[in-house]
Each structure stands twice: as structure tokens, then as C-alpha cells.
Protein backbone atom coordinates (compact mmCIF):
# COMPACT_ATOMS: atom_id res chain seq x y z
CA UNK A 1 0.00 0.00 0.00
CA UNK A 2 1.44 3.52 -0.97
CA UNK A 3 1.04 4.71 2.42
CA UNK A 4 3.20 2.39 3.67
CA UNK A 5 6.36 3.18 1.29
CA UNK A 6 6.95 6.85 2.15
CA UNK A 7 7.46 9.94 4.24
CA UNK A 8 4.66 11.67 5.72
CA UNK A 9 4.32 15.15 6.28
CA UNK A 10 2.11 16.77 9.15
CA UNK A 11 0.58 20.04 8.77
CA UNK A 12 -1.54 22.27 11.43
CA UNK A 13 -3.33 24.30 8.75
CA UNK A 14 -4.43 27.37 11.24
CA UNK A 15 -0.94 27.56 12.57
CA UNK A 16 1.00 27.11 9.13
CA UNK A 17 -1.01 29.67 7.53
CA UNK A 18 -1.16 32.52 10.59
CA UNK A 19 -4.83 32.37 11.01
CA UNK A 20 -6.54 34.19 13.94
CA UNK A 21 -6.86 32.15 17.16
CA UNK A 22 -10.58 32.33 16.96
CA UNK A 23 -13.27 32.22 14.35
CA UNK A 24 -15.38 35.50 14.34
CA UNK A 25 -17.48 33.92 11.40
CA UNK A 26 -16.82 36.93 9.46
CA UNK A 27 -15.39 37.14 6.19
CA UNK A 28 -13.27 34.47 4.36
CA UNK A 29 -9.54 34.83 4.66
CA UNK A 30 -7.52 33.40 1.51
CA UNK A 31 -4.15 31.50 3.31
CA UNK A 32 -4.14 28.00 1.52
CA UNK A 33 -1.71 29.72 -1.03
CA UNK A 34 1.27 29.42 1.77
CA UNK A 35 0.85 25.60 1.64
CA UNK A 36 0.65 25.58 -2.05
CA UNK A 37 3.54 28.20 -2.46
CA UNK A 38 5.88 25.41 -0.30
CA UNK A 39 4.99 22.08 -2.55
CA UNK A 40 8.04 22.04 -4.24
CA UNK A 41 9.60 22.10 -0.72
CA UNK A 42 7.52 18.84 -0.06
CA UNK A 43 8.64 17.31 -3.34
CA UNK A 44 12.41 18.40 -2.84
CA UNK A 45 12.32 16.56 0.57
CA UNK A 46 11.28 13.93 -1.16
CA UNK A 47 7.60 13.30 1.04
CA UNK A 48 4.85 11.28 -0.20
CA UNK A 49 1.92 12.30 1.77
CA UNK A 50 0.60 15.55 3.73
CA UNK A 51 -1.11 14.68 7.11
CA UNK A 52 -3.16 17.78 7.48
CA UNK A 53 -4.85 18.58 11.06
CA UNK A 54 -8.11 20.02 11.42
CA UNK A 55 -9.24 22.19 8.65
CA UNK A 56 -12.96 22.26 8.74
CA UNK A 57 -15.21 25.16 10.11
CA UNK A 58 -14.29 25.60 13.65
CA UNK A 59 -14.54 27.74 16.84
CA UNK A 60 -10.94 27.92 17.80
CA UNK A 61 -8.03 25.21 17.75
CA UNK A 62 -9.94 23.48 14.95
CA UNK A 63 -11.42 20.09 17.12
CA UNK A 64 -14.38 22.12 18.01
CA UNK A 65 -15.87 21.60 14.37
CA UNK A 66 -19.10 23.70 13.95
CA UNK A 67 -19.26 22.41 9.98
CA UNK A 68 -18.27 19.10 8.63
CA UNK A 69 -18.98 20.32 4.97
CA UNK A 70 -17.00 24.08 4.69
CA UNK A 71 -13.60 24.19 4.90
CA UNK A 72 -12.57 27.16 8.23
CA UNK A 73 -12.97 30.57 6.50
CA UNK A 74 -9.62 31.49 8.64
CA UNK A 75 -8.16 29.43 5.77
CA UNK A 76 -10.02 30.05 2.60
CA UNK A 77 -13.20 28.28 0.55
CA UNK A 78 -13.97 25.03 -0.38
CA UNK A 79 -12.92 25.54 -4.11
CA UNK A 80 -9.72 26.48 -2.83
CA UNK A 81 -8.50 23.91 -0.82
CA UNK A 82 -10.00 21.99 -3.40
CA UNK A 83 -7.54 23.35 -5.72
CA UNK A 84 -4.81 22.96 -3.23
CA UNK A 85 -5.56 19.08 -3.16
CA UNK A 86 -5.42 19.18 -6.77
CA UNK A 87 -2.14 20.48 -6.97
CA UNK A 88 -0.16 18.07 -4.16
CA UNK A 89 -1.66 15.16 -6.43
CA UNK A 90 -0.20 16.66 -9.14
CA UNK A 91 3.20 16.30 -7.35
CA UNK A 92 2.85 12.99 -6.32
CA UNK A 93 1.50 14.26 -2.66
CA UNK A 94 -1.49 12.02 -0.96
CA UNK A 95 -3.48 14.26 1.44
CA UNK A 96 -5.08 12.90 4.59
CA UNK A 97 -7.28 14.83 6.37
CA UNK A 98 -7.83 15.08 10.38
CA UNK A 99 -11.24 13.32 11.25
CA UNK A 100 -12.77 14.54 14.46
CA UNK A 101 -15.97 11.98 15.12
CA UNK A 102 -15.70 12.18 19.03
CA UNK A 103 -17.03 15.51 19.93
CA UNK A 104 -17.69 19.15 18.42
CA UNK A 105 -17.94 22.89 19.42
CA UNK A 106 -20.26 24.48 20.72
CA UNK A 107 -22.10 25.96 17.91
CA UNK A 108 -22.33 22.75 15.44
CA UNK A 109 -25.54 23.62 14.10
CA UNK A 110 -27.65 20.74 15.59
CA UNK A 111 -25.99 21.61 19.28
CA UNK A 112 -27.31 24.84 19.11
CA UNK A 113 -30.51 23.35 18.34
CA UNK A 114 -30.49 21.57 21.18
CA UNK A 115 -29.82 25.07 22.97
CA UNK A 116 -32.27 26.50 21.54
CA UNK A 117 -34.85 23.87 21.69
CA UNK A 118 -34.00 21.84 24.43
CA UNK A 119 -36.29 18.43 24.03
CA UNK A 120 -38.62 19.46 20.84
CA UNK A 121 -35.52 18.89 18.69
CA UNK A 122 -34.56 15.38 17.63
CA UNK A 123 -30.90 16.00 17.55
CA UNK A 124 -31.08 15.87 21.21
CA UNK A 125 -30.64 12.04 20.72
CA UNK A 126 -27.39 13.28 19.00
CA UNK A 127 -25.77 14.28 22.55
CA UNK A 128 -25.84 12.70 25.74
CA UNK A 129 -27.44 15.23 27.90
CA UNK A 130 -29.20 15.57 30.59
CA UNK A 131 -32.36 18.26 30.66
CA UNK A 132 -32.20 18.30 34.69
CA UNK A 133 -28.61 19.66 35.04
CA UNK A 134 -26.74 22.65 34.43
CA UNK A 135 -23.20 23.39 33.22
CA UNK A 136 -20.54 26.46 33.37
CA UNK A 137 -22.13 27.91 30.37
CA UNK A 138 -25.90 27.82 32.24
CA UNK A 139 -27.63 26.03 29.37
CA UNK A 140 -30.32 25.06 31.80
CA UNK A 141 -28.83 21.14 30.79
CA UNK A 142 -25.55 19.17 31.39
CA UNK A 143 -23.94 17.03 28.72
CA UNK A 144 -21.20 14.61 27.84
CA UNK A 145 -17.61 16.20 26.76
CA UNK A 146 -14.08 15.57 26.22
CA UNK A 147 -12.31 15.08 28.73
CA UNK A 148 -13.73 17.58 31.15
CA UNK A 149 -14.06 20.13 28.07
CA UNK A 150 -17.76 21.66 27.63
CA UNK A 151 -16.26 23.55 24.61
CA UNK A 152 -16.29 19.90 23.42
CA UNK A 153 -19.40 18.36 23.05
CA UNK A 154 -19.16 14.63 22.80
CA UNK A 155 -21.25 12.87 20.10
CA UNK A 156 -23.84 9.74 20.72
CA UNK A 157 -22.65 7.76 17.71
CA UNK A 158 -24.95 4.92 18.48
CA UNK A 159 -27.89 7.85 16.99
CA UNK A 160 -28.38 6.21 13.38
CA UNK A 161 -29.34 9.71 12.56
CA UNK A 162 -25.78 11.35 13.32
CA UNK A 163 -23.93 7.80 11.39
CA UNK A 164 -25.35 8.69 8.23
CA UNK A 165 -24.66 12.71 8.40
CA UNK A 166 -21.18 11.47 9.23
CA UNK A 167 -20.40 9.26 6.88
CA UNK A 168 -22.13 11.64 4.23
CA UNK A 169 -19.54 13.84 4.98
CA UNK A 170 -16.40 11.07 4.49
CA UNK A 171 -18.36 10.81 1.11
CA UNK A 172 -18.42 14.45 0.67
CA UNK A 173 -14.73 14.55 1.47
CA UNK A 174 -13.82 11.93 -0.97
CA UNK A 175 -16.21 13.46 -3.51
CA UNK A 176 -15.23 16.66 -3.38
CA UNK A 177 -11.78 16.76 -2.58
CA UNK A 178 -10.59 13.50 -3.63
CA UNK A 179 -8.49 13.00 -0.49
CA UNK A 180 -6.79 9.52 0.66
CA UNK A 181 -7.14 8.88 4.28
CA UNK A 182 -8.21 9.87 7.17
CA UNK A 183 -6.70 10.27 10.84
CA UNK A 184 -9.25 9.60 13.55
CA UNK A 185 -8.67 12.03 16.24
CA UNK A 186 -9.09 10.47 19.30
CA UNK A 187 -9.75 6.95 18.30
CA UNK A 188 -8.93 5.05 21.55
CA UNK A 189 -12.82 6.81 22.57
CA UNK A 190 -14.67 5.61 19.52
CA UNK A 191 -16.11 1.99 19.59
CA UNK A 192 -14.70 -0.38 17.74
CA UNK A 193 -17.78 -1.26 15.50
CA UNK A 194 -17.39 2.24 14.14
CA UNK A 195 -14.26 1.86 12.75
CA UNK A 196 -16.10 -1.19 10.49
CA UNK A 197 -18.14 1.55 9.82
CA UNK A 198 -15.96 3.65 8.76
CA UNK A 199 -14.12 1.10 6.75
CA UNK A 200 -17.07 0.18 4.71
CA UNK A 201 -17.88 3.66 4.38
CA UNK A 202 -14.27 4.53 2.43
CA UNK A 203 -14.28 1.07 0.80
CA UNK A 204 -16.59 2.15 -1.91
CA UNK A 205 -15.03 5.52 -2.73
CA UNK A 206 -11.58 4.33 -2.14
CA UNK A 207 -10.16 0.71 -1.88
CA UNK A 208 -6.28 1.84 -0.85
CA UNK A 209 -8.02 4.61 1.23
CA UNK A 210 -5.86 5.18 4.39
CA UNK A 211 -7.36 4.80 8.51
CA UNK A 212 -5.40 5.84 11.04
CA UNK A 213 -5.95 6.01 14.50
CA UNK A 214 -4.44 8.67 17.14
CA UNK A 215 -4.24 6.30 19.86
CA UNK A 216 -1.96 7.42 23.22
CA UNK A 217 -1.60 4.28 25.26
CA UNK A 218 -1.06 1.17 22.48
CA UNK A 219 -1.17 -2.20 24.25
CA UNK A 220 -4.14 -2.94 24.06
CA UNK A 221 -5.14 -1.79 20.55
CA UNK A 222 -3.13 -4.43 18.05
CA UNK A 223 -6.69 -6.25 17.35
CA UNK A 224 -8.03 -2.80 15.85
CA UNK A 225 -5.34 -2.98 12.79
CA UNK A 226 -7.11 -5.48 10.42
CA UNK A 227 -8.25 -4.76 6.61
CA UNK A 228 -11.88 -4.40 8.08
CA UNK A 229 -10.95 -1.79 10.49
CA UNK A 230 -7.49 0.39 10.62
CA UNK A 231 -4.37 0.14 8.68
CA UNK A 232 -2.39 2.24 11.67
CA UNK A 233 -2.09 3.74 14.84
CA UNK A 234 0.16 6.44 16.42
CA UNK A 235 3.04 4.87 18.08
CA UNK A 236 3.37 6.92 21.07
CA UNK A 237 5.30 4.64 22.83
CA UNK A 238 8.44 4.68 20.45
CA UNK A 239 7.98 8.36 19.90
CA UNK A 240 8.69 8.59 23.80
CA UNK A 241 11.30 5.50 23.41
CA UNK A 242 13.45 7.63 20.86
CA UNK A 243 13.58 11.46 22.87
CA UNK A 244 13.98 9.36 26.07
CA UNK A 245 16.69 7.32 24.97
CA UNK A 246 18.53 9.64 23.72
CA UNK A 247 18.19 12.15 25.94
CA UNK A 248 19.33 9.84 29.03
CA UNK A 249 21.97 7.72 26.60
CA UNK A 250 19.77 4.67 27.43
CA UNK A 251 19.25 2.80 24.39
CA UNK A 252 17.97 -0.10 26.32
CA UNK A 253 14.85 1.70 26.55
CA UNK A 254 13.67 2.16 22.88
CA UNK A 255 15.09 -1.25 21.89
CA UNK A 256 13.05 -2.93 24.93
CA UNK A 257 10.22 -1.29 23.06
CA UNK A 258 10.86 -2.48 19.71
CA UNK A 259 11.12 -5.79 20.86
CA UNK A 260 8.24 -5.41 22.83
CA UNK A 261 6.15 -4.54 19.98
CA UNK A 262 7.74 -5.42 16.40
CA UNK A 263 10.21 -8.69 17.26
CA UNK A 264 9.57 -12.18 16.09
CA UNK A 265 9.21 -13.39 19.68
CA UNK A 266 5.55 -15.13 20.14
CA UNK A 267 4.54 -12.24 22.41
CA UNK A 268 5.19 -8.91 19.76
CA UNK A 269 1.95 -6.95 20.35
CA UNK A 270 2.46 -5.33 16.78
CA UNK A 271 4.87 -7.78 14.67
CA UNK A 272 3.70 -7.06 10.84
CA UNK A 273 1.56 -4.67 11.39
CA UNK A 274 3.18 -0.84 10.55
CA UNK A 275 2.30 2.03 13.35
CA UNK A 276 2.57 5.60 12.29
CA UNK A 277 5.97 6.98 13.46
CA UNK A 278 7.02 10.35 14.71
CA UNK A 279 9.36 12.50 17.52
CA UNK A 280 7.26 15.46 17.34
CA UNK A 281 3.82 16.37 16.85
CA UNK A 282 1.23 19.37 17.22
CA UNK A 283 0.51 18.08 20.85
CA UNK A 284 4.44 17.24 21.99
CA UNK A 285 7.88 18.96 22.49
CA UNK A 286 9.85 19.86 18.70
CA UNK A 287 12.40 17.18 18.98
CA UNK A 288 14.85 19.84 18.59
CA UNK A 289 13.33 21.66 21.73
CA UNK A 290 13.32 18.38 23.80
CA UNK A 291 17.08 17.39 22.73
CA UNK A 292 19.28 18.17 25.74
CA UNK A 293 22.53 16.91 23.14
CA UNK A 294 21.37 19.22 19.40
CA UNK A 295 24.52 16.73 18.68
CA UNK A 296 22.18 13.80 18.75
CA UNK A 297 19.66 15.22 16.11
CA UNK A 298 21.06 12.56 13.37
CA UNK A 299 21.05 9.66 15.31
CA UNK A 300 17.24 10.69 16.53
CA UNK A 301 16.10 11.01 13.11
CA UNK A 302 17.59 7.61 11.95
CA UNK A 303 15.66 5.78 14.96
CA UNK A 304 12.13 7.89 13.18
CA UNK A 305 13.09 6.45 9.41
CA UNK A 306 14.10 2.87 10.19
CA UNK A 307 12.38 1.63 13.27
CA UNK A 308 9.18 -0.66 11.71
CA UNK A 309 6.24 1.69 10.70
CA UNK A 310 5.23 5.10 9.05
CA UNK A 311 7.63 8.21 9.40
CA UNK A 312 6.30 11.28 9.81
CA UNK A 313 7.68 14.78 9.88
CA UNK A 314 6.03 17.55 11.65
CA UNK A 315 6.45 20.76 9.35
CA UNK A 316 9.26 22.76 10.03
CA UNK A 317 11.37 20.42 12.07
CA UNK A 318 13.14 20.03 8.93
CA UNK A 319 14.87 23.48 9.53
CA UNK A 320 15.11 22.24 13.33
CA UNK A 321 12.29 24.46 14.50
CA UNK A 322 11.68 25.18 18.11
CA UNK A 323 8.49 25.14 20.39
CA UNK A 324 7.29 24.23 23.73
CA UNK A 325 4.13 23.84 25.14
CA UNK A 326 3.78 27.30 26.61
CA UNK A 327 0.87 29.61 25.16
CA UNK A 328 -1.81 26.86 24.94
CA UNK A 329 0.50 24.71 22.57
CA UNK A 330 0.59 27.78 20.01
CA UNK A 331 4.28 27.76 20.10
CA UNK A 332 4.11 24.05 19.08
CA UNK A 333 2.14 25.52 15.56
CA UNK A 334 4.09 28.67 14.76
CA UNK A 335 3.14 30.16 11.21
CA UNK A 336 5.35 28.78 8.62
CA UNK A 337 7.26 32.43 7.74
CA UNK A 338 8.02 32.46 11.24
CA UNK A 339 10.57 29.83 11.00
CA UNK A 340 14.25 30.26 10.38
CA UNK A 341 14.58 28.06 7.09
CA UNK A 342 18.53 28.43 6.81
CA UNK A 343 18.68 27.35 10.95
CA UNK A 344 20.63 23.63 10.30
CA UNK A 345 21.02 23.01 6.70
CA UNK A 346 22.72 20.50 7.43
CA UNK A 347 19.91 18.32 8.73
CA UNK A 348 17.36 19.71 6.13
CA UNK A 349 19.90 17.57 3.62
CA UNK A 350 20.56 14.51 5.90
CA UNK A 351 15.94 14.01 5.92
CA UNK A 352 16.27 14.26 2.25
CA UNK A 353 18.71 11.64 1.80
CA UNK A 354 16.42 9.81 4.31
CA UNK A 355 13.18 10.29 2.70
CA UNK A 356 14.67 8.86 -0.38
CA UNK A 357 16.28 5.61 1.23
CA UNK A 358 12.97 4.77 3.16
CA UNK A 359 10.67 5.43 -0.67
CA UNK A 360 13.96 3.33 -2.13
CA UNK A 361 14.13 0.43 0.53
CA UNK A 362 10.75 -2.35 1.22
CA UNK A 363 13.31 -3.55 4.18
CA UNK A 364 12.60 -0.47 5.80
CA UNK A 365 8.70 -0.38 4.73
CA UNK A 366 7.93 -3.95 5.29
CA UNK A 367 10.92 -5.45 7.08
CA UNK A 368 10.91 -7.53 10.08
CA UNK A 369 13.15 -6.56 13.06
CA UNK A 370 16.44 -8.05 14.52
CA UNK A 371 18.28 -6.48 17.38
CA UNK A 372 21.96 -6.73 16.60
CA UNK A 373 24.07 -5.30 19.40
CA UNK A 374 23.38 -3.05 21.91
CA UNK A 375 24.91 -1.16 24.67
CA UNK A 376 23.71 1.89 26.12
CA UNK A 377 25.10 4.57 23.81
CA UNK A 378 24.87 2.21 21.11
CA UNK A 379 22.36 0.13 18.91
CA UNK A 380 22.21 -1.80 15.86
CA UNK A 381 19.38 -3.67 14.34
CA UNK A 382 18.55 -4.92 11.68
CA UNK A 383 15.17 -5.08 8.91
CA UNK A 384 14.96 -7.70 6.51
CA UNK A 385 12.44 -8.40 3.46
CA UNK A 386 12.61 -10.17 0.46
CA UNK A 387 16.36 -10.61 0.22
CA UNK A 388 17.06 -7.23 1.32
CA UNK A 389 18.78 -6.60 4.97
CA UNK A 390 19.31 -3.28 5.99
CA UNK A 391 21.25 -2.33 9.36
CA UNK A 392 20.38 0.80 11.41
CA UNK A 393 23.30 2.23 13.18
CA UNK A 394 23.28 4.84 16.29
CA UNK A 395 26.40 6.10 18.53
CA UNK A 396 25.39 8.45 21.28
CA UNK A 397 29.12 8.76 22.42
CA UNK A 398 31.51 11.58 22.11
CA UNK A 399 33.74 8.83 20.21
CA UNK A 400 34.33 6.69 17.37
CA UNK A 401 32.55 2.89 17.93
CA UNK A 402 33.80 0.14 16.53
CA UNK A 403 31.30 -2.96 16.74
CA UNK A 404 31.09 -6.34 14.67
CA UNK A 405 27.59 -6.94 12.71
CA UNK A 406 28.27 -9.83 10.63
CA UNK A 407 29.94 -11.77 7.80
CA UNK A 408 30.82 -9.55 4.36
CA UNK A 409 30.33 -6.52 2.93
CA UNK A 410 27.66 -3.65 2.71
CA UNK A 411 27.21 -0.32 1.79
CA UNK A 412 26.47 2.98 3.74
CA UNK A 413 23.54 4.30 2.15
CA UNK A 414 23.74 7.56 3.30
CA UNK A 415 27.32 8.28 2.10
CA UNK A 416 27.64 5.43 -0.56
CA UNK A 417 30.81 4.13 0.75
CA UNK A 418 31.59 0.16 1.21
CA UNK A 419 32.38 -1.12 4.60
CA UNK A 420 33.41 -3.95 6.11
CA UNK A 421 30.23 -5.41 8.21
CA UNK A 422 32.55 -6.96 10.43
CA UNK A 423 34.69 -3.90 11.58
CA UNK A 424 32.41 -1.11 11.70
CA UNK A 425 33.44 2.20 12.76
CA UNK A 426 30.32 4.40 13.99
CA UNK A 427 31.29 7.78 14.16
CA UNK A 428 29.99 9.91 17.31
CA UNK A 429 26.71 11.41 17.58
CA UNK A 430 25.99 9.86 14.44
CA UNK A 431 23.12 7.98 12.79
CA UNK A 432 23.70 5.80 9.36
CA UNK A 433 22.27 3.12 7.28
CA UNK A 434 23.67 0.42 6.11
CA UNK A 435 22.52 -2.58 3.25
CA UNK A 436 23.87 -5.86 3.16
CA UNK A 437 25.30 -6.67 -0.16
């Protein structure tokens, strides 16, 4: 499957393009021309799909969706993101789009019925709510929300009513914008049964059409990836595995977790299935923010491309891009001409080179894993597929490593040079990839 054989990129559309904070439902803004005016950025890195975050009609941060159908006038119109889709396809680019099925603002039309209308409206069976309560914003009625959110309603998707306006939209989606996949915000709150829903739903527009779920705690969710339900979930546990480990120059820690999940052994939770990959997202740390060593910023980013799963690169990390989670996140989603694009050319040139090995290599889209030696400071292992046997090499140290990986020769495919797999020298604060020849 394509999704499978490439890079990902992540956008947050309201923070990429500068949009205001909130929506005052006033007049349209035009800002999908800076994502369009940065494709052949996208296409020079060498990434296959866009991940975009919420882009429809909202209140605020863009999960409070007031409009499943319109596209958030912070951004532009319909016919313009429309366009926009066009264009990434164009360049080889899939788009995925950020599903939010779990809750809604405030002022999603049949809410405000609700408001409005109180128990003569049927969408009342929409919401879980009860009439002989109150909440913060004195609606006279409590309700079900996110987390402790009332800006987030939460939906009753067992309504039949509110299944087929959703799913008309995922049709409307496809239709209209031809995109690819989905990511379910949320997922580890939606029942299972609606992810068959879901699937069905997709299956007629779109046979390769991508499901992902943005799940935070994975051990208990392998049974969810199957053909009738997801093809991925976030892998939050290596994307904590990787900072952690090399922040604390503990490699035991992420390869414990690799193990854990993708090894041969009986017990793997996740051995041949592919989990969506990243060190930094909209929600997290920039990986160059939570790197105590910058030093380390190779070997980090070699863990993201060749660990089993999907990479995925949050926009602007590429120019090693800064942000904490100060300001309600908003320095996590700075506005692209914000960012310092000359900051560390270097790395900008070492994710090329590492978008094209993982497009170039099935080892390292569909290869099993093998640890090969480990210390703290050091790891290699190994991904194998169809003949093909690609090594993964990481030195924390301050020095040279020399370690033994096996019999023969091999290539580093990140410099092109032939070494010796059974004297390898691994340079310091270094990450590199090696194939078996």
C-alpha cells in the first residue's frame, strides 16, 4: 500500500497559515496559497503524503468543528482547498485529512438546536445530555464532553441519525476533494464497530483509502489494525522511546520497546503490522526543543526512518524548528514564515537523503526486526524483506565505535561508501544506514 512506502508530512493548517486564534465567522480569509507556495519544498524533501490537522469550520483550535462540509474561512473556501488538493496530487503528494468523530464545538448547528430547543428537537438524541442539570455555560442542561471540556461536546454515535450525516460527509470529502485517508482524532474513545463503519464507508469511494488512529496508550489496541478496520495507529510509545533514549543515553529503553512490539518473539503486540511513526507532533515537544545533546539530532532522526512503521515529519522540524508547550500549545504551531529556514542546513539535507532511502528500501517499509548489538550509547538492528537486509546504526558517544555486525560486505547508504560489516566504525553522535550486499 502507498502509504506504507513513504514519508509523511504533518501540517496544522491554522498555525502554518497565521490564522486568527478564533473564528469570528466573518469574512473568508484566503491563506491556503502558503501551503501551495511550499509544494516544491515537499517534493524536494522527497515526502509522499501531507497529514493535514483540522481544517474544517471551527470555533478555535480546529477540534471544536461547527461544519463538517466548509472548509474554516480562517483558511479560505472550499474551491480552494479543493484546488490545493489538486495540486499536491499533481506532485505525487497524498493528502489525509484530520477526522474529528468524538465531539464538536459548541455551535455545530444541531448543538445549538439543542440550545435553543431543548427536548422538541430530535438531535437531542445526537448528545448525551441531561435536561435536569446545568453546566458552566448555564444552558439550563448538562452534557457529555471531552475530557472535562464543555467547549467539546461529545457525540452519541450509536444515533443512526448522526452515522449517516457522518459518513455523508467522508463521502463528501472523498467526492469533493478526492483525499486519501483519514486520521481519527481520538480513536482510543470511539467503539470499535465504528471503525467497520468507517471502513465500509471509504471502501466504496476508495479501496487503498488510508485509517489511522491517534491512539496514546497502544497495548491494548493491536486487534483494531485489520483490513476491516485500521491500517495504523500512532506509536506513542516509540515516539517517547526515541527522545527518552537519547536524551538519558539509554538505548535499552527504545530497543526494549521495539522488541516489545515489532520482534519475532511469540509475544510482539504489533509484529507485521506498521504504526505511524514520529518525535514530534502538534501536541508534543519539537524534537529539537526536547534534545538536551542538538549533537544527537542525526542519530534521533535515523531511529524515526528505520524503526518498523510510518515516518512522519512535523512541518518545520526540517529546519530544526523550536516550540514548547507554553501559550496553549501555540508555540508548538508557529506560522510557517516564522521559522528560520537556513537554521541547520545541514539536517534539512541529511531528511532528504532519508526520505529517499525509506521510498527506495521495502526492508525499511515492510521489514521484520532483529536487534543486533546493543549497549547503552549504542544500537544496531537490523530489517529484513525479500532478500534485502538493511542495518540501522546509532552512537550516542563523544567517540568513534567500533562494533562487529556480521559476515561480508555492505554499503552505507547515506554516504555510498563500502564497509566492512565486520569492523564497523560508527562515528559519534551519528546515525547511518547500512545494506547488506
Amino acid at each position: 500500500m502507498w502509504f506504507n512506502e513513504g514519508t509523511f508530512y504533518q501540517i496544522y493548517p491554522l498555525g502554518y497559515c497565521g490564522a486568527e486564534r478564533v473564528n469570528d465567522f466573518g469574512e473568508t480569509r484566503h491563506r491556503f496559497h502558503k501551503i501551495e507556495e511550499n509544494i516544491p519544498h515537499l517534493k524536494e524533501l522527497g515526502i509522499s503524503a501531507v497529514l493535514f490537522n483540522p481544517l474544517f469550520e471551527s470555533c478555535t483550535h480546529g477540534y471544536d468543528t461547527v461544519d463538517f462540509y466548509s472548509v474554516d474561512r480562517r483558511l479560505g473556501t472550499n474551491a480552494e482547498f479543493k484546488a490545493l488538493v489538486q495540486k499536491l496530487h499533481d506532485n505525487g503528494i497524498k493528502v489525509v485529512l484530520d477526522g474529528v468523530f468524538n465531539h464538536v464545538g459548541r455551535e455545530f448547528a444541531p448543538f445549538k438546536a439543542v440550545r435553543q430547543e431543548r427536548e422538541n428537537t430530535f438531535y437531542k438524541f445526537w448528545f448525551n445530555i441531561n435536561f435536569n442539570s446545568n453546566n458552566n455555560y448555564n444552558d439550563g442542561f448538562s452534557y457529555e464532553n471531552w475530557e472535562g471540556h464543555n467547549e467539546l461536546v461529545k457525540l452519541k454515535l450509536d444515533n443512526w441519525d448522526l452515522q449517516k450525516y457522518l459518513m455523508d460527509a467522508v463521502r463528501f470529502w472523498i467526492d469533493e476533494f478526492d483525499i486519501d485517508g483519514l486520521r481519527l482524532d481520538v480513536s482510543y474513545l470511539l467503539p470499535e464497530w465504528f471503525f467497520e463503519l468507517l471502513r465500509r464507508t471509504v471502501q466504496e469511494k476508495k479501496p487503498e483509502f488510508f485509517l489511522m488512529g491517534e491512539v496514546i496508550h497502544i497495548g491494548n489496541f493491536a486487534k483494531n489494525i485489520t483490513p476491516e478496520r485500521l491500517d495504523s495507529i500512532t506509536n506513542y510509545e516509540c515516539f517517547k522511546g526515541m527522545v527518552s533514549s537519547v536524551n538519558s543515553d539509554n538505548l535499552f529503553e527504545i530497543e526494549y520497546s521495539l522488541t516489545r512490539l515489532f520482534s519475532s518473539v511469540h509475544w510482539a503486540l504489533y509484529s507485521g503490522k506498521r504504526l505511524f511513526n514520529f518525535v514530534d507532533n502538534h501536541d508534543v515537544l519539537r524534537a529539537y526543543t526536547a534534545l538536551k545533546n542538538k549533537a544527537n539530532v542525526f542519530a534521533l532522526y535515523t531511529l524515526l526512518f528505520t524503526v518498523p512503521g510510518i515516518p512522519c515529519l512535523y512541518y518545520g522540524s526540517e529546519y530544526a524548528a523550536e516550540g514548547d508547550k507554553s501559550d496553549s500549545d501555540y508555540r508548538l504551531r508557529p506560522f510557517i514564515d516564522d521559522l528560520d529556514k537556513n537554521k541547520h542546513p545541514e539536517l534539512l539535507a541529511f531528511l532528504q537523503k532519508l526520505c529517499a532511502l525509506r521510498k527506495d528500501s521495502r526492508a525499511l517499509a515492510y521489514g521484520n526486526y532483529e536487534k543486533v548489538y546493543l549497549q547503552n550509547r549504542n544500537l544496531v538492528f537490523s530489517r529484513s524483506y525479500e532478500g534485502e537486509k538493511v542495518y540501522a546504526c546509532i552512537n550516542l558517544d563523544d567517540a568513534p565505535v567500533t562494533v562487529h555486525i556480521g559476515e561480508g560486505e555492505g554499503v552505507n547508504l547515506l554516504q555510498g561508501e563500502r564497509v566492512n560489516l565486520s569492523c564497523v566504525t560508527l562515528p559519534p553522535h551519528s546515525g547511518f544506514i547500512l545494506r547488506a550486499q
